[in-house]
Every structure is written in structure tokens, then in C-alpha cells.
C-alpha atoms as a PDB file:
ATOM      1  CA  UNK A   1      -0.155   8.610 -12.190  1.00  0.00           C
ATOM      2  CA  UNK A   2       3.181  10.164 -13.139  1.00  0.00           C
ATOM      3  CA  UNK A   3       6.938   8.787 -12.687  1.00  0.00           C
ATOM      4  CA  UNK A   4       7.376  10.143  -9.587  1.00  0.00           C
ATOM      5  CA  UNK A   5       4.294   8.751  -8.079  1.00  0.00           C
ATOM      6  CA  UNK A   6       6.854   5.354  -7.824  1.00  0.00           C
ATOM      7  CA  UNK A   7       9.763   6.550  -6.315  1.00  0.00           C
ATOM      8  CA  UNK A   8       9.953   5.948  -2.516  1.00  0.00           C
ATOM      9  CA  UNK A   9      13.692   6.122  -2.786  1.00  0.00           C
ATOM     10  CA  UNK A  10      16.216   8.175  -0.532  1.00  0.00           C
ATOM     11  CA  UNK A  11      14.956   8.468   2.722  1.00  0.00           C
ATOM     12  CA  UNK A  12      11.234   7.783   2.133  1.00  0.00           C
ATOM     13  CA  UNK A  13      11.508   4.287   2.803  1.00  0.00           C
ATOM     14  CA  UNK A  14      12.472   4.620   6.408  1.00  0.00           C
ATOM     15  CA  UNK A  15       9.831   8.061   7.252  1.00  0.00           C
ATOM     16  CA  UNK A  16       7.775   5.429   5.652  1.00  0.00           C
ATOM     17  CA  UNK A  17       7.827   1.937   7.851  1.00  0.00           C
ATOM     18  CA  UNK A  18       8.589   4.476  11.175  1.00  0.00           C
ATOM     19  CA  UNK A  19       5.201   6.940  10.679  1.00  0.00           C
ATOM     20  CA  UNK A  20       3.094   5.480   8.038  1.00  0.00           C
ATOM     21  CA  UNK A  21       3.222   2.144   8.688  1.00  0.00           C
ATOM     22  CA  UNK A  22       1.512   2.186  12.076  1.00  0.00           C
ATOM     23  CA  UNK A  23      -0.475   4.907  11.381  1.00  0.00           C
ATOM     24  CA  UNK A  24      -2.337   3.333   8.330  1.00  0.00           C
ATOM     25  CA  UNK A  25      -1.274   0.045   7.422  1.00  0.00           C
ATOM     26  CA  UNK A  26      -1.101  -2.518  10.073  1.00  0.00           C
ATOM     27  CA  UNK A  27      -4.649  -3.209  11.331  1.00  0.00           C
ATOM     28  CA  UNK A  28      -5.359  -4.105   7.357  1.00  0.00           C
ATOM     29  CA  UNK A  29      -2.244  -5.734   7.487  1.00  0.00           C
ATOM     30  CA  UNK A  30      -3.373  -7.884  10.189  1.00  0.00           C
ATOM     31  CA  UNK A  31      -6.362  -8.649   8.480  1.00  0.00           C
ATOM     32  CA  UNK A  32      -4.999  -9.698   4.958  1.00  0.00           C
ATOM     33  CA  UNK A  33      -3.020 -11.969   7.175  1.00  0.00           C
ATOM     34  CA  UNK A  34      -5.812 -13.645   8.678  1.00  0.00           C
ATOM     35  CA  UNK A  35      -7.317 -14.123   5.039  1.00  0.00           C
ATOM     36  CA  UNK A  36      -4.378 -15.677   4.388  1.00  0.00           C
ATOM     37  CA  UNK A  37      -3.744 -18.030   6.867  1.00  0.00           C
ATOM     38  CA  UNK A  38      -6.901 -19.365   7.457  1.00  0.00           C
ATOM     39  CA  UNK A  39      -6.569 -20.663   3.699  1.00  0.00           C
ATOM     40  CA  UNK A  40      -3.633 -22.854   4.623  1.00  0.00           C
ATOM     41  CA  UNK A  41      -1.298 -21.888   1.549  1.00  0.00           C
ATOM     42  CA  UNK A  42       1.606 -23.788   0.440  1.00  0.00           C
ATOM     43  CA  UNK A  43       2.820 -21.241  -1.630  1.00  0.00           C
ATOM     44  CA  UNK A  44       2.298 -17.710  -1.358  1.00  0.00           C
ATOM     45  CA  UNK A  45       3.361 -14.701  -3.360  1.00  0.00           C
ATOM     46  CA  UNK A  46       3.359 -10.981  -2.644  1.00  0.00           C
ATOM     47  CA  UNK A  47       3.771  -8.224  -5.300  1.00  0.00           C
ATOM     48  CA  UNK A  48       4.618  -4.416  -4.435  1.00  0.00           C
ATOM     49  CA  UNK A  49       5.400  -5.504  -0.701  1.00  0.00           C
ATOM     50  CA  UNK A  50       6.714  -1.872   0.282  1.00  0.00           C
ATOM     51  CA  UNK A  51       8.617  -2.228   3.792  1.00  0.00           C
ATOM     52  CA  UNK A  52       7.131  -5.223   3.989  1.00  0.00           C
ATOM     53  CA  UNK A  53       4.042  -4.874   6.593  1.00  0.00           C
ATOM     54  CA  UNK A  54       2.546  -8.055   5.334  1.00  0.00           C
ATOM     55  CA  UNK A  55       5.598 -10.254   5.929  1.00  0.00           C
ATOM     56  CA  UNK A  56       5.830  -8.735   9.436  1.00  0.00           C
ATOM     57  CA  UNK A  57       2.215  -9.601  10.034  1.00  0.00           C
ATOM     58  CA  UNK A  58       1.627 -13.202   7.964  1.00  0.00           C
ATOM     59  CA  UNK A  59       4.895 -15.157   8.087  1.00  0.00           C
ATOM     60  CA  UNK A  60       4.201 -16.497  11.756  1.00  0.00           C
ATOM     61  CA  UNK A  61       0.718 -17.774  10.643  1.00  0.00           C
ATOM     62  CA  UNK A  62       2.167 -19.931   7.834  1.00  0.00           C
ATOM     63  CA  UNK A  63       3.049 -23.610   7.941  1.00  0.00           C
ATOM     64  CA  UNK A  64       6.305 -24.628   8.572  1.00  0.00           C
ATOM     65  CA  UNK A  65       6.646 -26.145   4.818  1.00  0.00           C
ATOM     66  CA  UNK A  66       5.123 -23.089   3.113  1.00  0.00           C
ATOM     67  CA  UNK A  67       6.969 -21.096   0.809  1.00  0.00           C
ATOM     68  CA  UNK A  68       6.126 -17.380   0.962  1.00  0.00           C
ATOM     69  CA  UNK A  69       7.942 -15.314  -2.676  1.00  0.00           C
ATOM     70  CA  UNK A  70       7.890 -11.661  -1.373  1.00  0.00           C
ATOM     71  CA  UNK A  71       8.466  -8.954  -4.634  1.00  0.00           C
ATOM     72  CA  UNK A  72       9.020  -5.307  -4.958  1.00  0.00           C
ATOM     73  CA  UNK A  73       9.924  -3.120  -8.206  1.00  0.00           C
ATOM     74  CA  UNK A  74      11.521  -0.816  -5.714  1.00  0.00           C
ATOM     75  CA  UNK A  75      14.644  -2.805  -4.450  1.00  0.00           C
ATOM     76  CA  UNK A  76      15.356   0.325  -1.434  1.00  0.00           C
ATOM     77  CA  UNK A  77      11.879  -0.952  -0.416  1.00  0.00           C
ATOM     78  CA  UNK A  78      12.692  -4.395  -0.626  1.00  0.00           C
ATOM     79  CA  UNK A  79      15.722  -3.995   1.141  1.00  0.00           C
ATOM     80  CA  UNK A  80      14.711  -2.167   3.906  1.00  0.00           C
ATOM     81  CA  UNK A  81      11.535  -4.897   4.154  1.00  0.00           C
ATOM     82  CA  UNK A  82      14.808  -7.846   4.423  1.00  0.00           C
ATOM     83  CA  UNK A  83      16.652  -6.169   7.387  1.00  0.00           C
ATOM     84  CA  UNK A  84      12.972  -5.526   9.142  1.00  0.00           C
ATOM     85  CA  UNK A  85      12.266  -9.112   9.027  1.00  0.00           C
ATOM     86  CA  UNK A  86      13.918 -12.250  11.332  1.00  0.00           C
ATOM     87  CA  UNK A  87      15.869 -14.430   9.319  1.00  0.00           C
ATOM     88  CA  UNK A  88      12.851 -16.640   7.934  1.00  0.00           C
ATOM     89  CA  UNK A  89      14.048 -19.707   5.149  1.00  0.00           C
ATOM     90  CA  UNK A  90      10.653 -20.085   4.092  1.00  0.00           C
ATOM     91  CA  UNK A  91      10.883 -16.789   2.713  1.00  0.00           C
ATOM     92  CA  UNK A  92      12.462 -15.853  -0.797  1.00  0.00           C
ATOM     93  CA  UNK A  93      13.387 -11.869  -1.546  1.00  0.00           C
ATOM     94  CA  UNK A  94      13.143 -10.860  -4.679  1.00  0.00           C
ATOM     95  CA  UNK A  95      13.050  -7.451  -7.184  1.00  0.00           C
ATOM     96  CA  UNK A  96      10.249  -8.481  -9.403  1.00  0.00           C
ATOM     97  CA  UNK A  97       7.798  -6.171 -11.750  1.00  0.00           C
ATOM     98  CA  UNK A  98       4.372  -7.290 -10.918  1.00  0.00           C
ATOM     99  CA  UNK A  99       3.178  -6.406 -14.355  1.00  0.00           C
ATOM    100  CA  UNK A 100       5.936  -9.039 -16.085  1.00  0.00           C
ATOM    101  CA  UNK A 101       6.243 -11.499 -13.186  1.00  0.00           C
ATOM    102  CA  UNK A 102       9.432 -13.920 -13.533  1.00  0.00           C
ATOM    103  CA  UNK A 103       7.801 -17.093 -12.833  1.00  0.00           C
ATOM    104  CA  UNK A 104       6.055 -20.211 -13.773  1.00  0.00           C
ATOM    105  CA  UNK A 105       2.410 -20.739 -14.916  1.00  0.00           C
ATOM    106  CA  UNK A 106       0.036 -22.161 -12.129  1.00  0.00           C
ATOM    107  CA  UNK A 107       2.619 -22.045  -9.477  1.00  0.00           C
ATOM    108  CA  UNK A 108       1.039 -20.185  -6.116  1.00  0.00           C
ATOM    109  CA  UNK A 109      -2.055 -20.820  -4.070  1.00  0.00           C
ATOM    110  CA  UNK A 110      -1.999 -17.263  -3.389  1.00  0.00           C
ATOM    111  CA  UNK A 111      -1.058 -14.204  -4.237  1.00  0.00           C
ATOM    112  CA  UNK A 112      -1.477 -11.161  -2.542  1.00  0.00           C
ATOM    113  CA  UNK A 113      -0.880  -7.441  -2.610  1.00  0.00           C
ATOM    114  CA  UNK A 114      -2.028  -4.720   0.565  1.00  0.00           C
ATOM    115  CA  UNK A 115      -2.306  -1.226  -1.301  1.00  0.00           C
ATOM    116  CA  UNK A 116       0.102  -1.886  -4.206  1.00  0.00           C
ATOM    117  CA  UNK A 117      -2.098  -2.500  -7.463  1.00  0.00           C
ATOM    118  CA  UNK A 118      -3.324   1.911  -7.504  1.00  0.00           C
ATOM    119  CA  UNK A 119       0.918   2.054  -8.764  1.00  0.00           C
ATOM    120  CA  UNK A 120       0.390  -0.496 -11.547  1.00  0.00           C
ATOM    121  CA  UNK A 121       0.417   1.258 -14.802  1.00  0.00           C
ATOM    122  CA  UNK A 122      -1.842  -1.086 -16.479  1.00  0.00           C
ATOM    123  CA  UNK A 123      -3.629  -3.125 -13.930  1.00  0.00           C
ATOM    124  CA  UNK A 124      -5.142  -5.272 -16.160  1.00  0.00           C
ATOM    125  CA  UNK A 125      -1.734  -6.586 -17.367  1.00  0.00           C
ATOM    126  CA  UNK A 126      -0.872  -6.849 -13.610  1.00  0.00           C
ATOM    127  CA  UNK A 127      -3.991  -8.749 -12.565  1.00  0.00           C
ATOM    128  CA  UNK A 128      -3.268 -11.002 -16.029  1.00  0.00           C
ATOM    129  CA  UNK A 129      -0.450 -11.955 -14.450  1.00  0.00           C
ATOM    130  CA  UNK A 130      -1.484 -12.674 -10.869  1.00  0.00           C
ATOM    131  CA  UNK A 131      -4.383 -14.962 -13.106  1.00  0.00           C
ATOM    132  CA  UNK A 132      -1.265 -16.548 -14.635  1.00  0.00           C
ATOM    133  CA  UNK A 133       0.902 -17.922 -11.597  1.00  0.00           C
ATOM    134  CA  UNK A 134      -2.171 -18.794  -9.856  1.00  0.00           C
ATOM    135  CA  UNK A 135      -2.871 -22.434  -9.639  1.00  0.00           C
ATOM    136  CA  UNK A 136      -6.749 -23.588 -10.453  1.00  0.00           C
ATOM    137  CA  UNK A 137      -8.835 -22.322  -7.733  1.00  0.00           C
ATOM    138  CA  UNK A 138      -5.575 -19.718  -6.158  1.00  0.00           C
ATOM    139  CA  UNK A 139      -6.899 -16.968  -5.124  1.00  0.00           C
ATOM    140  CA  UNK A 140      -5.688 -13.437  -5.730  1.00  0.00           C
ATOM    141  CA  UNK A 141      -6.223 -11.171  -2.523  1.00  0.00           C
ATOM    142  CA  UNK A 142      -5.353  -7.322  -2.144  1.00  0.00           C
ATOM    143  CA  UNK A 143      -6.595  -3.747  -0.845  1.00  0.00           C
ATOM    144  CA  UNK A 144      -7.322  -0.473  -2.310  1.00  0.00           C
ATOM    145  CA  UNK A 145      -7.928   2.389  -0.555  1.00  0.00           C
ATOM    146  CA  UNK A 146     -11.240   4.029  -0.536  1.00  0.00           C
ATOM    147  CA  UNK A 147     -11.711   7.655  -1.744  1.00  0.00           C
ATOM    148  CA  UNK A 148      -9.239  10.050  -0.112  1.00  0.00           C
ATOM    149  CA  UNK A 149     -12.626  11.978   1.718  1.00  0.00           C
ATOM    150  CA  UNK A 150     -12.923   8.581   3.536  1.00  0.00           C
ATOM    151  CA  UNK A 151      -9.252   8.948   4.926  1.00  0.00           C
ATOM    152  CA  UNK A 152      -9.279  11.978   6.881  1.00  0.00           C
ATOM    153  CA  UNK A 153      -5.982  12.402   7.696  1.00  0.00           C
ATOM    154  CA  UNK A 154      -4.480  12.190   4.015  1.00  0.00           C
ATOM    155  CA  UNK A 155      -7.361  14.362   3.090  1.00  0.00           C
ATOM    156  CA  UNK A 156      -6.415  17.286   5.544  1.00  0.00           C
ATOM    157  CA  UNK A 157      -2.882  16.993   4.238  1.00  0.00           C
ATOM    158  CA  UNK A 158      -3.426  17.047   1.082  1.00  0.00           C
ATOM    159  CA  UNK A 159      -5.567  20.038   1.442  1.00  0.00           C
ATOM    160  CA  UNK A 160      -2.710  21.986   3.601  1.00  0.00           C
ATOM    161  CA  UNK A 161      -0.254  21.126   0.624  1.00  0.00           C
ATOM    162  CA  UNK A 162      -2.439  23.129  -1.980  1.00  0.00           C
ATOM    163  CA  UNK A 163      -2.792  26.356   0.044  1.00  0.00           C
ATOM    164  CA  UNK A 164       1.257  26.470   0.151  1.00  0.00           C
ATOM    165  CA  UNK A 165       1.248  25.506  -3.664  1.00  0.00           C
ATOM    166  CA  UNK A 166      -2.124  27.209  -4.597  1.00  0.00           C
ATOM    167  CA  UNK A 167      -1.288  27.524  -8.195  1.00  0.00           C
ATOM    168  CA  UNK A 168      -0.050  23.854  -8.462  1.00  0.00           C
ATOM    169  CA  UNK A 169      -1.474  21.770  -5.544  1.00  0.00           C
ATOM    170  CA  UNK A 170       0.744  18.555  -4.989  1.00  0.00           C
ATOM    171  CA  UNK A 171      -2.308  15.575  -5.479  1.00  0.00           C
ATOM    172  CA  UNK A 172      -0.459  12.508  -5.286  1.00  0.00           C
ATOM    173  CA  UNK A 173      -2.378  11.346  -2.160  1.00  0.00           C
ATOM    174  CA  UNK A 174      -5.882  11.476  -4.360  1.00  0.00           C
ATOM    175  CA  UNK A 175      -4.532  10.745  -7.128  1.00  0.00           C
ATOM    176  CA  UNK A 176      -2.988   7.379  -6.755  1.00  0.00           C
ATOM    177  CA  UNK A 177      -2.981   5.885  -3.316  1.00  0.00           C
ATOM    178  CA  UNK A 178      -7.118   7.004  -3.404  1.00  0.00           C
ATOM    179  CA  UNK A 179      -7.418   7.513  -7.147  1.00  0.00           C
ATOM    180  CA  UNK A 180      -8.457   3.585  -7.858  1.00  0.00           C
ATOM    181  CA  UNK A 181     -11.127   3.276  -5.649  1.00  0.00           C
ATOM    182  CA  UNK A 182     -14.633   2.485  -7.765  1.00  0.00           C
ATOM    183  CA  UNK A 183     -15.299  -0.768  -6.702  1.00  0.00           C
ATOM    184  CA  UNK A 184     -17.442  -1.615 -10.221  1.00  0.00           C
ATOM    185  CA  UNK A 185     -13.901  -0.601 -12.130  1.00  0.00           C
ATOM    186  CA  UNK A 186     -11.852  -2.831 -10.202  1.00  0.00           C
ATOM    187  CA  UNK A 187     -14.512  -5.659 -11.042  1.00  0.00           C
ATOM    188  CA  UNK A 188     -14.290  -4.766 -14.565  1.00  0.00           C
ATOM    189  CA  UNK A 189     -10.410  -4.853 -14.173  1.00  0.00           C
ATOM    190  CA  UNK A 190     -10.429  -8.316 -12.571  1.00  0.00           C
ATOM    191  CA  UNK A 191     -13.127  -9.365 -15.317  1.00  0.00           C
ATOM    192  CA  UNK A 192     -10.366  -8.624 -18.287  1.00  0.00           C
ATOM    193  CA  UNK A 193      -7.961 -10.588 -16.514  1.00  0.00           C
ATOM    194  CA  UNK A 194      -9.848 -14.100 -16.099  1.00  0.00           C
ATOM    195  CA  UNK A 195     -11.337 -13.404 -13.052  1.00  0.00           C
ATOM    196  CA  UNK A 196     -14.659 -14.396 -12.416  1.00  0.00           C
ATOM    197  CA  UNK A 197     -15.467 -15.080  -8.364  1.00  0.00           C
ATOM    198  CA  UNK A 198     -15.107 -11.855  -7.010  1.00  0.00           C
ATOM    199  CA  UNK A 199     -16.170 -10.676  -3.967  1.00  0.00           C
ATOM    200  CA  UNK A 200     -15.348  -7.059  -1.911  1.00  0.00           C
ATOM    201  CA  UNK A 201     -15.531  -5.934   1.472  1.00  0.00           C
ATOM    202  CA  UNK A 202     -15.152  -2.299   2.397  1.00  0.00           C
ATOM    203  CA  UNK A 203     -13.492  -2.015   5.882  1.00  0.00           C
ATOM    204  CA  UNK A 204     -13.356   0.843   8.481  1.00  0.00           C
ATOM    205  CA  UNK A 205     -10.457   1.738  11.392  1.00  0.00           C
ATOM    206  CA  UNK A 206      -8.987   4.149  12.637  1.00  0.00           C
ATOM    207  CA  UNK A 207      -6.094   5.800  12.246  1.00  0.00           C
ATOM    208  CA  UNK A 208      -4.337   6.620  15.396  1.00  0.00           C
ATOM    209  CA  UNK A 209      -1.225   8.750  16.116  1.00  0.00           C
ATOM    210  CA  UNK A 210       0.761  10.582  19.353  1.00  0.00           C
ATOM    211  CA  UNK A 211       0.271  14.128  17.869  1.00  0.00           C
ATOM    212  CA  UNK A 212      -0.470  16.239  14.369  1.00  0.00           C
ATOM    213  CA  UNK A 213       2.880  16.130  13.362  1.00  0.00           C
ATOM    214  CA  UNK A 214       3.345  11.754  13.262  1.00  0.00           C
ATOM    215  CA  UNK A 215       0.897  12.301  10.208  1.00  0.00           C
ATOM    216  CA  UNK A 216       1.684  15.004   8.879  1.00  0.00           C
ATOM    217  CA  UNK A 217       5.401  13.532   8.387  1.00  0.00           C
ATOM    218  CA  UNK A 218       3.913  10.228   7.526  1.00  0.00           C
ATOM    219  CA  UNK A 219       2.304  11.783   4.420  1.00  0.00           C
ATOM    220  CA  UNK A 220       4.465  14.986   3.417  1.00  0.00           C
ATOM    221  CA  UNK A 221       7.856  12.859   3.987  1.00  0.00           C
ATOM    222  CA  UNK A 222       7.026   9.250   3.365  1.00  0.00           C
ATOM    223  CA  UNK A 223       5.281   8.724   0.521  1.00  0.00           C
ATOM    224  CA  UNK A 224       6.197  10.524  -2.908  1.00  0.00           C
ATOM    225  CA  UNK A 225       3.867  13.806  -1.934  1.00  0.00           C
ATOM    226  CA  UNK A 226       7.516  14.611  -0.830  1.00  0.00           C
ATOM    227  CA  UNK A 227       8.578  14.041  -4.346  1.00  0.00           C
ATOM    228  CA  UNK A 228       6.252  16.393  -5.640  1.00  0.00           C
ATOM    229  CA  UNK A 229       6.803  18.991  -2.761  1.00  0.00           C
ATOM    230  CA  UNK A 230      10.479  19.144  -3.701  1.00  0.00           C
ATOM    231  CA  UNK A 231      10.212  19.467  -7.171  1.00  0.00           C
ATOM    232  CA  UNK A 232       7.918  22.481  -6.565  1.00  0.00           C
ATOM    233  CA  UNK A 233      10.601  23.960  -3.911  1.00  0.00           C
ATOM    234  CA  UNK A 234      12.844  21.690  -1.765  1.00  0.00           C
ATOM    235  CA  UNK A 235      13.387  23.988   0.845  1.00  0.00           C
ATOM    236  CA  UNK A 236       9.247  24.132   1.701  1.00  0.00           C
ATOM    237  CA  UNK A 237       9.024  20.584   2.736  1.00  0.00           C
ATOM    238  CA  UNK A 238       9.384  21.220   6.111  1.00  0.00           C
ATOM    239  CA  UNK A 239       7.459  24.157   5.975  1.00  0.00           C
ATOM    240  CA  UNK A 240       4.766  21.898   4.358  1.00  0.00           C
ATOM    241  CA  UNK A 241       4.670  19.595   6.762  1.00  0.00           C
ATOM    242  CA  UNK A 242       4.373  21.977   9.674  1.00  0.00           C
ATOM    243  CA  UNK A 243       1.146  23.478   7.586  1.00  0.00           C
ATOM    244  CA  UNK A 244      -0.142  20.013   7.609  1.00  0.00           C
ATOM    245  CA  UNK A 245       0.703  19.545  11.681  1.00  0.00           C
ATOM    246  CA  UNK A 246      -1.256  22.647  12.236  1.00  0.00           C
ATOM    247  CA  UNK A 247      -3.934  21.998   9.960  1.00  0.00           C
ATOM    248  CA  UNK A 248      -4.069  17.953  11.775  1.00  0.00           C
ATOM    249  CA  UNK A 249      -4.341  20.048  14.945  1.00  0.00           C
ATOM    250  CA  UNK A 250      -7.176  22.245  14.007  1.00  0.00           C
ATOM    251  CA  UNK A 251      -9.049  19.911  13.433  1.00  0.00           C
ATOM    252  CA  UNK A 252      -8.268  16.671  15.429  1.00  0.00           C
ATOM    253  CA  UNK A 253      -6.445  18.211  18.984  1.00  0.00           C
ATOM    254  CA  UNK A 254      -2.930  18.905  19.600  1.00  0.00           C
ATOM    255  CA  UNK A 255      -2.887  15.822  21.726  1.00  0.00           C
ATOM    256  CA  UNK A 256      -3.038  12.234  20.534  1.00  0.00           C
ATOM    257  CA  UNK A 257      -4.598  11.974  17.334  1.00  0.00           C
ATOM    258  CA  UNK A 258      -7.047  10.020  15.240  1.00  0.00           C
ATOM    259  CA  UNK A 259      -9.122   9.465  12.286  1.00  0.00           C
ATOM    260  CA  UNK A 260     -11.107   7.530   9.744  1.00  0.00           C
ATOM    261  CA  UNK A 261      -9.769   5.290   7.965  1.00  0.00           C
ATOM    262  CA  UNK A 262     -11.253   3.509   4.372  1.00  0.00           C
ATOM    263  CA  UNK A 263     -10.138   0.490   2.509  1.00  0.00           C
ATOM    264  CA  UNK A 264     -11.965  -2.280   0.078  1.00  0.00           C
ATOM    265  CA  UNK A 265     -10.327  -5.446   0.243  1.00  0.00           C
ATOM    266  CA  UNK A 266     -10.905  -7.765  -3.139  1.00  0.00           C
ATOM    267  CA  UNK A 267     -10.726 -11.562  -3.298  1.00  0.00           C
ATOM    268  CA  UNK A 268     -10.747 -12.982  -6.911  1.00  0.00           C
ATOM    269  CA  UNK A 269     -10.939 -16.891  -7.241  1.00  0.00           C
ATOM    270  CA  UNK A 270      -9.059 -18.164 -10.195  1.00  0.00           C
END
């Protein structure tokens, strides 16, 4: 991972929540959810919540007395997360690093994170600290996704991105959003950390858009591929992103869109 690979600053936020977001992340945000609140929590925290998907999709299914601590390093993506969400006092905003985690020992039932951990620089020191703030029997819940030839649609744009940049192929997309996906590793991560009840499941969807170009923005101008694209040559990314369009339409239609999608979701008992 390199220091871009954490910036969704500038504009990325909102290209993010507007094409990405429905194109990838809320069917598993759904889910987690549902994990969620069929535990009953009383207190619930959320590291690397991004535009804040989760929120969107769990704070309804919460009690009226829970208390749900939502964190981002990234306080654009935490802000833009606030103003998406109704005004909601059971819920506390806050910058937070999920590797150094500003609160007590043995304080949440829960914590969770939906495709945030691949960004931790050491995970082991970010699952240490999920271990910490967990009460006796929390449990720590969060998604990774699968290897990027199991997501089709980030595959075939990361694959358009290399023929414009042959020499130096922009690989953020398989390198950290798919680059931490060997299930036995993230046991052995989770292992080092305390954990010892942990269970996996890998889940299929679909990912489902109104034409080539919704994903082809999604990736090339809402995630930090744009990052990379720019500091290559700033005035390609649009040309990028029409090479992935084209490349989406090739081989998925020019209509309506869609493809395989690939996650494992982890649950680690404290």
C-alpha cells in the first residue's frame, strides 16, 4: 500500500457515495447490518466508516438506548458520511485512527468495519485494538474483498488503466481494496491479536449499474486509482475512464450493466 492509497480527499468522496456506493457496497452493507442487529448491541463502534454506508443501512435496526461511535481517519469522509445521515442522537461522529483508538478498555459489544481493515498499515495493531475496546464475549465483525478476478468490474478497469499506462499500470484496485484477501492470513492476523472464535463466510452479488460508464467513474474517479491516474498525467483521467467505459461495454453491453461481485465477511469473538 502506498500514501496515496488513503487519500479519498477532493472530490472523491462525493464520485464515491454517488457511483460506488450502490454499485458495490450496499447489498453487503445490508447484510453487516443484519449481523448486527440481530445481536442486540448496546454499544456499537465503527472504524474506517467511508461515506458512511453502514450508518445508512444499521442505525434504524438499533435500539432506541444504543449508542452507535462511528470513526474515520479521513475527516472529508466523515463529513460527508454526517450530512448523508438524519440527525440521529444515538450516534457520536468522530475522526479516530483505528490503529490507536481513543477509547476505553472493554467498552463496545461490537465493533465493526465493511471494507476498511485492506487500508490499515499494520492490521494486527488495528485488530489489537478492536480486541481492546471489546467487552468479554464483543464481537469484532468486518469484510474484505475477495481477489480482484472475483470482482469483474474492478478487474476490467483496472486492466483498461494499464494499456493507457503500459509502462506503469495504476494497481491500486488489486493492490489494496483486493490485495488482503487470503482468508488463512486474515486468521493468522486475528490470531496475533487475541482472537480465537473465528469464523468466515465468502458471499456472492452482483454488481449492477445503468451503463459502462457508472463503473467506470465509480472506480477511475472515486477511489484513489484517480490518485494514481493523476500523478501519472492529470489530464488522462477522463480519457481513462472513457477506456474503462468502453472496455465495461465490450464486455458486459452498452445497456444496463452487471457483474460479479466477491467479499469474505469475518466474525471474531473476543
Amino acid at each position: 500500500m502506498t500514501a496515496s492509497d488513503k487519500e479519498f480527499t477532493g472530490s472523491i468522496p462525493e464520485f464515491y457515495d454517488t457511483y460506488l456506493v450502490p454499485l458495490i457496497f450496499d447489498a453487503y452493507a445490508r447484510d453487516l447490518a443484519g449481523r448486527v442487529a440481530s445481536l442486540a448491541p448496546g454499544r456499537v463502534l465503527e472504524t474506517a466508516a467511508g461515506s458512511g454506508v453502514v450508518p445508512r443501512a444499521l442505525a434504524d435496526s438499533l435500539g432506541p438506548e444504543a449508542r452507535y461511535v462511528v470513526t474515520d481517519l479521513n475527516q472529508a469522509m466523515l463529513d460527508h458520511a454526517a450530512t448523508k445521515q438524519g440527525r440521529d442522537d444515538r450516534i457520536e461522529w468522530r475522526q479516530a485512527d483505528a490503529l490507536d483508538l481513543p477509547f476505553d478498555d472493554s467498552l463496545f459489544d461490537t465493533v465493526i468495519c465493511q471494507y476498511g481493515v485492506m487500508f490499515y498499515p499494520d492490521r494486527v495493531k488495528g485488530y489489537t485494538e478492536a480486541h481492546r475496546v471489546l467487552k468479554p464475549g464483543g464481537r469484532y465483525i468486518f469484510s474484505v474483498w475477495d481477489q480482484i478476478a472475483e470482482n469483474e468490474f474492478a478487474d476490467v478497469v483496472t486492466a483498461a488503466a494499464a494499456e493507457v499506462f503500459p509502462e506503469d499500470p495504476p494497481r491500486f484496485l488489486a493492490r489494496t481494496p483486493h490485495g488482503y484477501h487470503d482468508k488463512d492470513v486474515v486468521r493468522q492476523d486475528l490470531s496475533a491479536a487475541g482472537f480465537s472464535d473465528i469464523s468466515v463466510d465468502t458471499i456472492e452479488e452482483v454488481s449492477r449499474a445503468p451503463s459502462p460508464r457508472h463503473p467506470a467513474v465509480a472506480y477511475c474517479q472515486g477511489t484513489p486509482l484517480r490518485n494514481e491516474i493523476e500523478a501519472r498525467d492529470a489530464g488522462l483521467l477522463e480519457h481513462v475512464t472513457e477506456c474503462a467505459s468502453r472496455a465495461i461495454a465490450a464486455r458486459f453491453g452498452e445497456g444496463p450493466v452487471s457483474a460479479k461481485i466477491q467479499a469474505h465477511i469475518f466474525t471474531a469473538v473476543k
